[in-house]
N, C-alpha and C. Protein backbone atom coordinates (compact mmCIF):
# COMPACT_ATOMS: atom_id res chain seq x y z
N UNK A 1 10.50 16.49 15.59
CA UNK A 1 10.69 16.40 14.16
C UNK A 1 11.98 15.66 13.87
N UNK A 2 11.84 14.58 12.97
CA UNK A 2 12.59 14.32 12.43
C UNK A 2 13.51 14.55 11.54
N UNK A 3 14.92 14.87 11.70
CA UNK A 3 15.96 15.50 10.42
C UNK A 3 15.70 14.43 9.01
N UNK A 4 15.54 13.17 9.14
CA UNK A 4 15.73 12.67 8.05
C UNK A 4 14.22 12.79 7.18
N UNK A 5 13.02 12.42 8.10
CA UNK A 5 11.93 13.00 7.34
C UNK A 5 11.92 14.27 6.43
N UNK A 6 12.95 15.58 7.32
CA UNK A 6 12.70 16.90 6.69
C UNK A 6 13.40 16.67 5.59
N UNK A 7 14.52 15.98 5.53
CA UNK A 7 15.27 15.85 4.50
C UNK A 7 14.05 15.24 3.11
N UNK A 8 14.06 13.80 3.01
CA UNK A 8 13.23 13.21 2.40
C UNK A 8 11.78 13.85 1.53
N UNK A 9 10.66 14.67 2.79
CA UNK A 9 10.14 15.75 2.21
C UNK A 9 10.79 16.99 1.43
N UNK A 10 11.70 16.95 1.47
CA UNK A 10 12.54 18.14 0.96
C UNK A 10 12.88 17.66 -0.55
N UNK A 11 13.06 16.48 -1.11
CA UNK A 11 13.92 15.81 -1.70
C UNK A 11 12.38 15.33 -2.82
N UNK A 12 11.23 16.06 -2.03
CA UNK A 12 10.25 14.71 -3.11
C UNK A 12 9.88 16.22 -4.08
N UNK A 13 9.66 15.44 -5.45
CA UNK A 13 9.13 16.17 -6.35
C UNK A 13 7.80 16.22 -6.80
N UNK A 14 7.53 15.37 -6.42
CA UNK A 14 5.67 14.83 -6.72
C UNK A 14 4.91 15.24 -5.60
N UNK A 15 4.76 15.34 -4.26
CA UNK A 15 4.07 15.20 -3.31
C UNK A 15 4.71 16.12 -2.37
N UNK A 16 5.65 17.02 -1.96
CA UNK A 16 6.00 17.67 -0.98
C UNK A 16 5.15 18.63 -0.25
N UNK A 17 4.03 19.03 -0.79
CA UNK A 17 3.22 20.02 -0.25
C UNK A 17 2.22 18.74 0.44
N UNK A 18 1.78 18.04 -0.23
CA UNK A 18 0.62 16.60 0.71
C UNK A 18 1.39 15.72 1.91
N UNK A 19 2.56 16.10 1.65
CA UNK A 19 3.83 15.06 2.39
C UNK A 19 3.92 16.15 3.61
N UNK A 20 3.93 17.11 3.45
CA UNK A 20 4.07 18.27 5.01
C UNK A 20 2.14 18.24 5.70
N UNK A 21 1.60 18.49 4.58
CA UNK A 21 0.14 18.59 5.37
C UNK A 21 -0.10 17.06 6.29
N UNK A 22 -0.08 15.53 5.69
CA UNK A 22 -0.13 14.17 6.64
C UNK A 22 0.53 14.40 7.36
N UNK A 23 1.79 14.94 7.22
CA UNK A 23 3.53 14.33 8.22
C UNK A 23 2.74 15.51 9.73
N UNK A 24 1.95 16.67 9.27
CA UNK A 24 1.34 17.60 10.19
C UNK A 24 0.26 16.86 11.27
N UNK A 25 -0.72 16.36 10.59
CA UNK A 25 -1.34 15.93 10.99
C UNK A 25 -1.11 14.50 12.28
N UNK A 26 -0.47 13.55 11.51
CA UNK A 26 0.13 11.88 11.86
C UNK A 26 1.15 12.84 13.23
N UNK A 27 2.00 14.08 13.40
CA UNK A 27 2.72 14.24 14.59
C UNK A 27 1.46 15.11 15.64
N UNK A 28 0.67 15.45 15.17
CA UNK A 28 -0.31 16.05 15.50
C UNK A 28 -1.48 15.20 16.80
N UNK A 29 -1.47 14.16 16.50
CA UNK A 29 -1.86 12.38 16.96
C UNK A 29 0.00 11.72 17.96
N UNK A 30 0.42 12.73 18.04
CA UNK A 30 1.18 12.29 19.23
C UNK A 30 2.28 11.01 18.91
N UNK A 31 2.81 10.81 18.13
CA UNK A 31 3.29 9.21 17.47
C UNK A 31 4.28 9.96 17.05
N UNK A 32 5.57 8.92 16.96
CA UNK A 32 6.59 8.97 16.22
C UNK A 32 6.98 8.99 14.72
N UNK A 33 8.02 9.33 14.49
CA UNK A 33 8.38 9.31 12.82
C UNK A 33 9.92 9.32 12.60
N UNK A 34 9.60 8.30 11.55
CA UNK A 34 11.53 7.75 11.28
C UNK A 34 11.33 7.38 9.94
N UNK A 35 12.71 7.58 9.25
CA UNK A 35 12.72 6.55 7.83
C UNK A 35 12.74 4.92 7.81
N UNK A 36 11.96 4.31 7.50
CA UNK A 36 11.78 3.18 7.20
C UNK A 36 11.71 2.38 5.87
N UNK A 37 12.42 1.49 5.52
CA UNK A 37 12.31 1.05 4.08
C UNK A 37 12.24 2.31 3.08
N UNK A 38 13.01 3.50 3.80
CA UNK A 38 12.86 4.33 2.72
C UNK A 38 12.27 5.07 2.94
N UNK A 39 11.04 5.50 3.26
CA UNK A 39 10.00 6.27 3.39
C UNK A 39 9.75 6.67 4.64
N UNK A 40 8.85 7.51 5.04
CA UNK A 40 8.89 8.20 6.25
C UNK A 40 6.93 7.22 7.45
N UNK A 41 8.01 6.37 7.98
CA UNK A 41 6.85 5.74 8.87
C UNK A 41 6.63 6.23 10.21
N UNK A 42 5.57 6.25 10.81
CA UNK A 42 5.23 6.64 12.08
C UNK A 42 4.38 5.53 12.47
N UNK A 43 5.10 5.65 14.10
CA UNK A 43 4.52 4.62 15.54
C UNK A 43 4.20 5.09 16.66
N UNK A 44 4.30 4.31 17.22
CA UNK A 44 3.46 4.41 18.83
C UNK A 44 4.53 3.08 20.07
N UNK A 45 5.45 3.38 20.98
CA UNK A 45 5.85 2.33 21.62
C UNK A 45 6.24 1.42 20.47
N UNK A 46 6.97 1.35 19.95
CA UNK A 46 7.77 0.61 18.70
C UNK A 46 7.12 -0.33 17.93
N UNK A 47 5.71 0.54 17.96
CA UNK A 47 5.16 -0.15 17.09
C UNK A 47 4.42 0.41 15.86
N UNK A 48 5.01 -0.14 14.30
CA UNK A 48 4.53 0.40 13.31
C UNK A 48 3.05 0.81 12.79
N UNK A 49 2.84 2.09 12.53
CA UNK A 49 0.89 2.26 12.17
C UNK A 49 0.75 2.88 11.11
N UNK A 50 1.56 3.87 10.09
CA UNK A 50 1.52 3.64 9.28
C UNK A 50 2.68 4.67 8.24
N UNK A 51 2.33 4.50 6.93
CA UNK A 51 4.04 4.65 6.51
C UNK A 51 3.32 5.49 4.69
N UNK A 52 4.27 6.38 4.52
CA UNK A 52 3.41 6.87 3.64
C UNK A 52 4.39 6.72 2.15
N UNK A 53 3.74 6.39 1.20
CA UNK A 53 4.44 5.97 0.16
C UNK A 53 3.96 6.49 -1.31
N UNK A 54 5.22 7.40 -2.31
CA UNK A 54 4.39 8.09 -2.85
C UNK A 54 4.56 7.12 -4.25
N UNK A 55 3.55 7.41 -4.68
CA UNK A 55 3.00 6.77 -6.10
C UNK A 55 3.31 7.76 -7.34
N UNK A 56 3.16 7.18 -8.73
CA UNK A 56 3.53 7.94 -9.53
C UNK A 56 1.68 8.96 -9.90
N UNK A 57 0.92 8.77 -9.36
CA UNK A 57 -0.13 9.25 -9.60
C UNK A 57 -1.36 9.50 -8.32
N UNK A 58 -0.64 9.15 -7.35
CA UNK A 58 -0.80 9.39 -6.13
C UNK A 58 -0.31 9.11 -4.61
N UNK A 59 -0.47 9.59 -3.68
CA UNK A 59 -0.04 9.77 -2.39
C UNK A 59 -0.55 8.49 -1.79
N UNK A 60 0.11 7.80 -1.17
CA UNK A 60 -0.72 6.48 -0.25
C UNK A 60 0.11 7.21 0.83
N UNK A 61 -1.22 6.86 2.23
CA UNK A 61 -0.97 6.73 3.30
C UNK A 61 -2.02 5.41 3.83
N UNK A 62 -0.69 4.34 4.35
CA UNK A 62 -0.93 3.42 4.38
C UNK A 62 -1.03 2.93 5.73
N UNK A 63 -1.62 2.02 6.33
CA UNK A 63 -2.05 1.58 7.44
C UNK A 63 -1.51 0.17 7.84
N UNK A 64 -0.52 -0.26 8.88
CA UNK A 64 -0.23 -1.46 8.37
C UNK A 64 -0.91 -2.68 9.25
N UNK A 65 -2.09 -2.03 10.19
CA UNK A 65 -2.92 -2.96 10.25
C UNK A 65 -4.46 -2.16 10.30
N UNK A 66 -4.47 -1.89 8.57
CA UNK A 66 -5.99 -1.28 8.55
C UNK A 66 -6.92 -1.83 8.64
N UNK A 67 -6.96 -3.27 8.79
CA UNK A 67 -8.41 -3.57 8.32
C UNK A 67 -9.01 -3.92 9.94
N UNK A 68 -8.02 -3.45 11.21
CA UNK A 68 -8.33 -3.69 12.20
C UNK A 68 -8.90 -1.94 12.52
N UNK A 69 -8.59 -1.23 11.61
CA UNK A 69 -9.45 0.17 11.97
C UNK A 69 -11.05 0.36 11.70
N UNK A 70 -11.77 0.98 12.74
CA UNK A 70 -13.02 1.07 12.72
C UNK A 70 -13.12 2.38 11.72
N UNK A 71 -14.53 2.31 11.02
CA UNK A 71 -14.55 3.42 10.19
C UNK A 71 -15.77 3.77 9.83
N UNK A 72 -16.75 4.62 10.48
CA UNK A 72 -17.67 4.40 11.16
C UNK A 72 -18.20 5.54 9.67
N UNK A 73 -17.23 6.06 9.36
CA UNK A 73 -17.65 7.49 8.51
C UNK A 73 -17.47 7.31 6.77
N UNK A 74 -16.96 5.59 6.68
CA UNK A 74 -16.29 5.01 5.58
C UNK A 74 -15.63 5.90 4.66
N UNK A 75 -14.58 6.34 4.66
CA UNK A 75 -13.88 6.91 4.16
C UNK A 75 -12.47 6.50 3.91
N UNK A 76 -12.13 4.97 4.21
CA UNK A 76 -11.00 4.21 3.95
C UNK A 76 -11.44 3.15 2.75
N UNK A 77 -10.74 3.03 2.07
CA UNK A 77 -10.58 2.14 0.84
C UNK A 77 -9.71 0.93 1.50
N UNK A 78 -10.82 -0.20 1.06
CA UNK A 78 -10.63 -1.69 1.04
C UNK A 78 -10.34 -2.37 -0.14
N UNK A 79 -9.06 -3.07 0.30
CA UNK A 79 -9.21 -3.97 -1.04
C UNK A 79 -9.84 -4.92 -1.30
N UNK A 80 -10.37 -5.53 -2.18
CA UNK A 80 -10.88 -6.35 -2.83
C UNK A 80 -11.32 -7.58 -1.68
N UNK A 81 -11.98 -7.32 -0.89
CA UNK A 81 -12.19 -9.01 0.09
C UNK A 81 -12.38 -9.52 -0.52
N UNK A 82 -13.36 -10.22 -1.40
CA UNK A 82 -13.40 -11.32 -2.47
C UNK A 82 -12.48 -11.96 -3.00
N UNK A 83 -11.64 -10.68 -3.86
CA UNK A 83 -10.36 -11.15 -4.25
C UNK A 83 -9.45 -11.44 -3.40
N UNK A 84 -9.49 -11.05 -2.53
CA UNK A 84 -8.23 -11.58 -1.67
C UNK A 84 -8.55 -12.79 -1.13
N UNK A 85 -9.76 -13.36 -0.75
CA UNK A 85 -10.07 -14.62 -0.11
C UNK A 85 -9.77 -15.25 -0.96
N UNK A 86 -10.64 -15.02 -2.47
CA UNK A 86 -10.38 -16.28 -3.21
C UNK A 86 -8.98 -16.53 -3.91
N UNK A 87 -7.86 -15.58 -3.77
CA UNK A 87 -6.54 -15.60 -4.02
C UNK A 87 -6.00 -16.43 -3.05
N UNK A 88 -6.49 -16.36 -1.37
CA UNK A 88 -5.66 -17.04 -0.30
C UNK A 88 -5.87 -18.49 -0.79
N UNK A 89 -7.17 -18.88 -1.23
CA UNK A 89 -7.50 -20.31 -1.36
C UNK A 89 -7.02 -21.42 -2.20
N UNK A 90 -6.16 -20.36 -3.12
CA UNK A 90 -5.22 -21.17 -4.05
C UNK A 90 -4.21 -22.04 -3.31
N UNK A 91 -3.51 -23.18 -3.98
CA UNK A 91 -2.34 -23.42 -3.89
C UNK A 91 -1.41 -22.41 -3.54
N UNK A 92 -0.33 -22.78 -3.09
CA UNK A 92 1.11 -21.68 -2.94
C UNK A 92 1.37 -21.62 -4.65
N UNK A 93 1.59 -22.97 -4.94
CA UNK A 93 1.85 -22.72 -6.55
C UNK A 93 1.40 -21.85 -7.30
N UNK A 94 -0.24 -22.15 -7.18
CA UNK A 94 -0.91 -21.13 -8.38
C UNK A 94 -0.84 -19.79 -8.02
N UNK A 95 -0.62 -19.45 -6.66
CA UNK A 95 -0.33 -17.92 -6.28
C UNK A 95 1.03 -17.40 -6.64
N UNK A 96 1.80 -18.59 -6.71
CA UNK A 96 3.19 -17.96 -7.72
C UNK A 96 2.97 -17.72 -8.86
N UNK A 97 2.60 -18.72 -9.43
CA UNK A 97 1.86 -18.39 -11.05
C UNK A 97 1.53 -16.75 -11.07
N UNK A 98 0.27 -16.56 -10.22
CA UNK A 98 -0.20 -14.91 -10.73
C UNK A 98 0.78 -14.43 -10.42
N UNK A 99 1.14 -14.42 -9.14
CA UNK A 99 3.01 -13.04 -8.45
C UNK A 99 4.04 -13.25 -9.80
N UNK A 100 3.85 -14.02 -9.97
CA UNK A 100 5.11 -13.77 -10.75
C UNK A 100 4.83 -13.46 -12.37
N UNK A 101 3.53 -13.65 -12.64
CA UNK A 101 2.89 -12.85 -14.21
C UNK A 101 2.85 -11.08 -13.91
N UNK A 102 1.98 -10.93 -13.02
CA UNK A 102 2.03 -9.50 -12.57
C UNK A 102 3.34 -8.89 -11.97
N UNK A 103 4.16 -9.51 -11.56
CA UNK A 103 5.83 -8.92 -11.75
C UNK A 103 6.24 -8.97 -12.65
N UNK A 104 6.03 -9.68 -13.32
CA UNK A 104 6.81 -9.71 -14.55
C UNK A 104 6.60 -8.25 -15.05
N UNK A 105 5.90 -7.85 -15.39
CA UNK A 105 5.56 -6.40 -15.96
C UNK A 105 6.58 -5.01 -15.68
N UNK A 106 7.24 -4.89 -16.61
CA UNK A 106 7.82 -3.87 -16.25
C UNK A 106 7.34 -1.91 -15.98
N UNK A 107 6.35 -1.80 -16.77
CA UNK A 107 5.72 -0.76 -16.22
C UNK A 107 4.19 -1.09 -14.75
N UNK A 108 4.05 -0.09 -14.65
CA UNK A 108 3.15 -0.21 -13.57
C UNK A 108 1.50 -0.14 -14.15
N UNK A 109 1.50 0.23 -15.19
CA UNK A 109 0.32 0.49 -16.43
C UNK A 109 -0.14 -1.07 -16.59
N UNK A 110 1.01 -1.81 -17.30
CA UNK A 110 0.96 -3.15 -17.64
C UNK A 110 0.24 -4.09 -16.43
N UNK A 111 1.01 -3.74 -15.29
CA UNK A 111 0.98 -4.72 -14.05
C UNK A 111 -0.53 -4.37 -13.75
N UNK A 112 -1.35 -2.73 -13.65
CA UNK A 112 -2.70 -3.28 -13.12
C UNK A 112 -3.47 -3.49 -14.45
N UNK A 113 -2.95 -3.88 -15.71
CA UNK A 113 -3.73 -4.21 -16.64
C UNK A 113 -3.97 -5.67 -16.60
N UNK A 114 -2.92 -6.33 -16.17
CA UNK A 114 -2.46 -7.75 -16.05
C UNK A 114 -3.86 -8.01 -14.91
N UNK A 115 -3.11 -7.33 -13.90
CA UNK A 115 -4.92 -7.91 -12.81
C UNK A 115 -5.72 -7.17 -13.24
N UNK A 116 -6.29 -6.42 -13.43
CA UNK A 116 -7.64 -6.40 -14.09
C UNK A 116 -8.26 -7.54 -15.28
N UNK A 117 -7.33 -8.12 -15.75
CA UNK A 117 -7.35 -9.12 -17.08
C UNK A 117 -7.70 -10.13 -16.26
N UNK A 118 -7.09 -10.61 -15.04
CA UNK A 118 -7.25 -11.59 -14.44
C UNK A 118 -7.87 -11.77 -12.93
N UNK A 119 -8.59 -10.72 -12.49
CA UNK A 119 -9.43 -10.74 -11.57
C UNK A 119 -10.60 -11.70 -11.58
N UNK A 120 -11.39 -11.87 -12.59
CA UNK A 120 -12.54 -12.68 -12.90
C UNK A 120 -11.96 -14.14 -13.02
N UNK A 121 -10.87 -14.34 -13.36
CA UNK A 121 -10.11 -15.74 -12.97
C UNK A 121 -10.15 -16.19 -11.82
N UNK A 122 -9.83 -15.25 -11.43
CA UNK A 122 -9.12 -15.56 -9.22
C UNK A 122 -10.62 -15.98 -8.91
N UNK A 123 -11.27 -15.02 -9.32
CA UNK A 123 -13.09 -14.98 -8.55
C UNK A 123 -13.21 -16.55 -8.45
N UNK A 124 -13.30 -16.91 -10.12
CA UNK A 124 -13.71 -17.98 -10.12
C UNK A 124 -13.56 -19.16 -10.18
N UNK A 125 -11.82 -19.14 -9.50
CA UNK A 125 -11.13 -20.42 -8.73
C UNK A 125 -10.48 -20.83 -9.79
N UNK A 126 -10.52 -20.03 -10.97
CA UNK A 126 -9.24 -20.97 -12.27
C UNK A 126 -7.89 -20.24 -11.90
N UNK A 127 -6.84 -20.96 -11.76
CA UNK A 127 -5.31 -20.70 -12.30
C UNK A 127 -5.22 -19.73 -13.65
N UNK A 128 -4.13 -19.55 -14.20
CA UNK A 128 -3.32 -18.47 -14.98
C UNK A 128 -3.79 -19.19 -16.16
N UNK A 129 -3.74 -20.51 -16.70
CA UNK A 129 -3.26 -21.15 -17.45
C UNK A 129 -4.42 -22.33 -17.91
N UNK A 130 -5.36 -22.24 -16.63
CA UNK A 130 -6.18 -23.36 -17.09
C UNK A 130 -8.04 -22.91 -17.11
């Protein structure tokens, strides 16, 4: 066990009871745990697998190479392949364009209102603007 994890779980107000049941489980699977960027990540041979990050409306436990996990029982949430392909296919430019409309947003309400507004854009290969 980690002192700074216990600390950190100790310290959360939103999630401390879901934050002891994963942190149970993830040491449970034999792997390490340290603070990372803040938050409490766990590995294997120094290598990162996944890192749990709490949200204002929910718990992520995140995977940082999920889409290489098999999931035979589908019970992991994918993002958007579509959207993400047809986002890679842009310009660098026009992908600044969206990053930097959807940052712009200062609440987090705004920001997935912003992509939801503009998902059917990306789909269909138009820019922000045209």
């Amino acid at each position: 066990m980690n002192p700074s994890v216990v600390m950190y779980i100790g310290g959360s107000s939103q999630w401390p009871d879901e934050l002891r049941s994963l942190r149970e489980v993830l040491l449970g699977c034999g792997i390490t745990e340290e603070i990372k960027w803040g938050k409490p990540c766990y590995g294997h041979s120094g290598k990162n697998i996944a890192i749990l990050q709490e949200m204002k409306s929910f718990l992520a436990l995140m995977f940082f190479k999920g889409a290489l996990i098999a999931d035979p029982a589908g019970v992991l949430h994918e993002q958007n392949p579509k959207l993400n392909a047809a986002f890679a296919a842009f310009t660098k430019g026009r992908q600044r364009e969206y990053d930097l409309h959807g940052a712009g947003a200062k609440q987090s309400t705004t920001r997935h209102s912003r992509i939801d507004k503009f998902t059917d854009r990306v789909l269909s290969g138009k820019g922000l603007r045209y």
